[in-house]
C-alpha atoms as a PDB file:
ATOM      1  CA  UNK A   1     -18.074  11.567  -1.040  1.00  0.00           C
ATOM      2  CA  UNK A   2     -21.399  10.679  -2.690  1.00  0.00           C
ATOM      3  CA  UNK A   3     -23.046   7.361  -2.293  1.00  0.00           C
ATOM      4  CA  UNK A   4     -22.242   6.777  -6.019  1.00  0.00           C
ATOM      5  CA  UNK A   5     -19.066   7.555  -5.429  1.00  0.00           C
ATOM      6  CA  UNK A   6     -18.391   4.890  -2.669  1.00  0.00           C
ATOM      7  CA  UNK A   7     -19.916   1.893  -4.229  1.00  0.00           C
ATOM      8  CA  UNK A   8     -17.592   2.388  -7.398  1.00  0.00           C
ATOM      9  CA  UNK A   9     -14.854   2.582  -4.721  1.00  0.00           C
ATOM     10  CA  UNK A  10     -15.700  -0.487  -3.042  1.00  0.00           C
ATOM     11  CA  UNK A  11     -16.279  -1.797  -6.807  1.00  0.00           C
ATOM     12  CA  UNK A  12     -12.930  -0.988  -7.635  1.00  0.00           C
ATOM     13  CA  UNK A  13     -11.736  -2.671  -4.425  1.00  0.00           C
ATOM     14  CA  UNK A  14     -13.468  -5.944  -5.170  1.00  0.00           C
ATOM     15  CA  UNK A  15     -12.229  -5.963  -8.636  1.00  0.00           C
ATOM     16  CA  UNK A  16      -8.468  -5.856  -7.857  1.00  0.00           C
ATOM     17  CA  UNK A  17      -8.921  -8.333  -5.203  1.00  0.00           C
ATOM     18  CA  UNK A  18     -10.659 -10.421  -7.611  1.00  0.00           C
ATOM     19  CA  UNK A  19      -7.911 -10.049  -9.685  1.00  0.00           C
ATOM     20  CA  UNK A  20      -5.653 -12.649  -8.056  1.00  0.00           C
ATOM     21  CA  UNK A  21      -7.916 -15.029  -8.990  1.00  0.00           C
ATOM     22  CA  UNK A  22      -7.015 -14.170 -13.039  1.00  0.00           C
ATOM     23  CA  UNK A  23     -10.145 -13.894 -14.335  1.00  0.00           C
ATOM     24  CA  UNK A  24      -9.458 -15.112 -18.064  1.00  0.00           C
ATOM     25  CA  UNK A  25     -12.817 -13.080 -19.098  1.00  0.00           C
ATOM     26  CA  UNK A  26     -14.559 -10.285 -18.507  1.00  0.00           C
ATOM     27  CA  UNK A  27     -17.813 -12.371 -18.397  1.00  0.00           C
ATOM     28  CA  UNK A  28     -15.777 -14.056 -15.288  1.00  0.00           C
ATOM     29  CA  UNK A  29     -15.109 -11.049 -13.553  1.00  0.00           C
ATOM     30  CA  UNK A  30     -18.836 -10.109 -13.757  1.00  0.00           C
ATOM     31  CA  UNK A  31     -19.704 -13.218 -12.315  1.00  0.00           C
ATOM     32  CA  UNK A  32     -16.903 -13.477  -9.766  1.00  0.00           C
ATOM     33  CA  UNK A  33     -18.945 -10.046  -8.521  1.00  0.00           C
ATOM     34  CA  UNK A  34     -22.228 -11.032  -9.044  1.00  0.00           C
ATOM     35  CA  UNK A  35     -21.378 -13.558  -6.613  1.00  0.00           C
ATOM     36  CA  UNK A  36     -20.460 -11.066  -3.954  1.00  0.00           C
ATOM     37  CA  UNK A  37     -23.694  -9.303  -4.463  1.00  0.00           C
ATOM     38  CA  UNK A  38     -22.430  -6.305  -7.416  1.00  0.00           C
ATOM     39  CA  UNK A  39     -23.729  -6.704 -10.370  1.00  0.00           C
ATOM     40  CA  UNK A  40     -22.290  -4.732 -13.213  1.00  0.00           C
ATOM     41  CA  UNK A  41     -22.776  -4.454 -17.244  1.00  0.00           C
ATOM     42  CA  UNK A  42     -19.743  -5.721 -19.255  1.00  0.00           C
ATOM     43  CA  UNK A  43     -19.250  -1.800 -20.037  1.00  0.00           C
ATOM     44  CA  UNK A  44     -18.692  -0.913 -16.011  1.00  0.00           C
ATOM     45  CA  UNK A  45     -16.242  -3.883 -15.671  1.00  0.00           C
ATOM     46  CA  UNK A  46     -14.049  -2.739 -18.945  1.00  0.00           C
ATOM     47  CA  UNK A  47     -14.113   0.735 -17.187  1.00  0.00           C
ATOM     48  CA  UNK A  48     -13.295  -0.339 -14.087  1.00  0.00           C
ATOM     49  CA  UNK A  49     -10.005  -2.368 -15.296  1.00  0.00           C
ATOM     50  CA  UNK A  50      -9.131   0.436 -17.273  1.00  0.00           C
ATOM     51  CA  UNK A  51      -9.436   2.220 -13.956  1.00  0.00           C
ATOM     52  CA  UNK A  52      -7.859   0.226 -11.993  1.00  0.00           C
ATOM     53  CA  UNK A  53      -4.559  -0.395 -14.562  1.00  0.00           C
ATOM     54  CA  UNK A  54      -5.056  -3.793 -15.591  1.00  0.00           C
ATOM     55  CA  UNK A  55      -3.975  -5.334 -18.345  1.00  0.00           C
ATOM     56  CA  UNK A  56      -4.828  -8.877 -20.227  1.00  0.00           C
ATOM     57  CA  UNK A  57      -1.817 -11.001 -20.242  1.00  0.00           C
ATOM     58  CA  UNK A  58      -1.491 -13.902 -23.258  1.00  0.00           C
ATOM     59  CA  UNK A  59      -1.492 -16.508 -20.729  1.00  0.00           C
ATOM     60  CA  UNK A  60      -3.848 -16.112 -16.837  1.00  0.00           C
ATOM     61  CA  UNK A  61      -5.916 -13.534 -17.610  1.00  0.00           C
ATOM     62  CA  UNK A  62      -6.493 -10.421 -16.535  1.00  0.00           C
ATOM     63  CA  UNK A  63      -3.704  -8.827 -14.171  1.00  0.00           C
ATOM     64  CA  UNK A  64      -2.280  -5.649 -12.326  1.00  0.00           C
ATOM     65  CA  UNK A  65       0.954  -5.148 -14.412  1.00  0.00           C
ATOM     66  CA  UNK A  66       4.080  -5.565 -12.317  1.00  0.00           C
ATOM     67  CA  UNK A  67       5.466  -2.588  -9.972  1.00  0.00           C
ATOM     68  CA  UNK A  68       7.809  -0.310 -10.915  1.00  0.00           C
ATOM     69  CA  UNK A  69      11.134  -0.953  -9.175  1.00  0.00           C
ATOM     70  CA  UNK A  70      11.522   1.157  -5.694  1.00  0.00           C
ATOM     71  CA  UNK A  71      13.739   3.721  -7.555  1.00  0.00           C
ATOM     72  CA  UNK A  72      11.817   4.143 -10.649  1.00  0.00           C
ATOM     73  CA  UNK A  73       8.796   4.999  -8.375  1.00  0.00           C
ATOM     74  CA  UNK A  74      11.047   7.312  -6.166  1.00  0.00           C
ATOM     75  CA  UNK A  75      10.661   9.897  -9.246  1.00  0.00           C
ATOM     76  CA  UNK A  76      14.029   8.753 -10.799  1.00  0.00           C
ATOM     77  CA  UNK A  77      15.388   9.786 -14.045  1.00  0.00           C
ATOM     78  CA  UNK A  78      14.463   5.942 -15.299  1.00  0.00           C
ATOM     79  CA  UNK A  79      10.810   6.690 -14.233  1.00  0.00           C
ATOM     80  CA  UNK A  80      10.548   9.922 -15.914  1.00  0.00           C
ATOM     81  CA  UNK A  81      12.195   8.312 -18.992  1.00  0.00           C
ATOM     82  CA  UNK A  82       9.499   5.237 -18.972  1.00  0.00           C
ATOM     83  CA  UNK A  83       7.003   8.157 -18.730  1.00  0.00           C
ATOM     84  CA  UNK A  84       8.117  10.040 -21.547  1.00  0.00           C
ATOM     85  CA  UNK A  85       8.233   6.693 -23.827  1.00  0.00           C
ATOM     86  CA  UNK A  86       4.708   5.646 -22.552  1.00  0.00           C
ATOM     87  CA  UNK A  87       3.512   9.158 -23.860  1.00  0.00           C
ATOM     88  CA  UNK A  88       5.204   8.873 -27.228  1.00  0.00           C
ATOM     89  CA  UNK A  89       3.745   5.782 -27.892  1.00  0.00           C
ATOM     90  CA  UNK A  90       0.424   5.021 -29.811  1.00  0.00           C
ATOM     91  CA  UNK A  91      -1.742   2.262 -31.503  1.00  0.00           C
ATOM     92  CA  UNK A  92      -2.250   1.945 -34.711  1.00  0.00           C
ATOM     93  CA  UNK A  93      -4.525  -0.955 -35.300  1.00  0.00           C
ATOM     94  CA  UNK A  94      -2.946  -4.275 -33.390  1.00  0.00           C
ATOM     95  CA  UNK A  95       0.979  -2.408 -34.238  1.00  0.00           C
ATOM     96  CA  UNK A  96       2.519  -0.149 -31.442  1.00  0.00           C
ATOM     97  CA  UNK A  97       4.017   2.709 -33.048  1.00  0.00           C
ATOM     98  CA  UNK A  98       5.904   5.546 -31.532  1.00  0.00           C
ATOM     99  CA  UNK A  99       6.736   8.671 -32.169  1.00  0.00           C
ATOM    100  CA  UNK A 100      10.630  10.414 -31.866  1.00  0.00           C
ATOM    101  CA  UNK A 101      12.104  13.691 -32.956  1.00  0.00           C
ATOM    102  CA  UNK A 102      12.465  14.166 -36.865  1.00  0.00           C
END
């Protein structure tokens, strides 16, 4: 592993764990790491919480969305249904759309 390749490891480390603290901005997050000695553009930081899975809640910020129930990430029909509904749906400005058979 490359020496680029571990500090946007430990990066990625250091962001979830910052996550608990619900950073309500990204501007927080980059200062949350600043503080522990990383310092990142507001571009790496949207990356990295695309990376990472998280999602901005309407209330608290920034958070890892819940986990799946322990059948669902067993590889269970429900999983591979929430899969194939994930796929099929889209953006389309600030509406979800989705698509389904004709």
């Amino acid at each position: 592993m490359s020496k680029a390749e571990r500090r946007r490891r430990a990066r990625l480390d250091q962001v979830v764990a910052l996550l608990g603290r619900r950073p309500r901005t990204q501007a927080q997050l980059i200062a949350l790491l600043a503080a522990r000695g990383m310092v990142v553009t507001q571009a790496t930081v949207s990356r990295d919480l695309r990376d990472v899975g998280a999602v901005k809640a309407r209330v608290g910020g920034y958070q890892l969305p819940a986990p799946l129930p322990a059948a669902a990430a067993a590889g269970s029909v429900e999983r591979r249904l929430l899969a194939a509904i994930a796929r099929a749906l889209r953006a389309e400005g600030e509406r979800l759309g989705s698509r389904g058979p004709p």
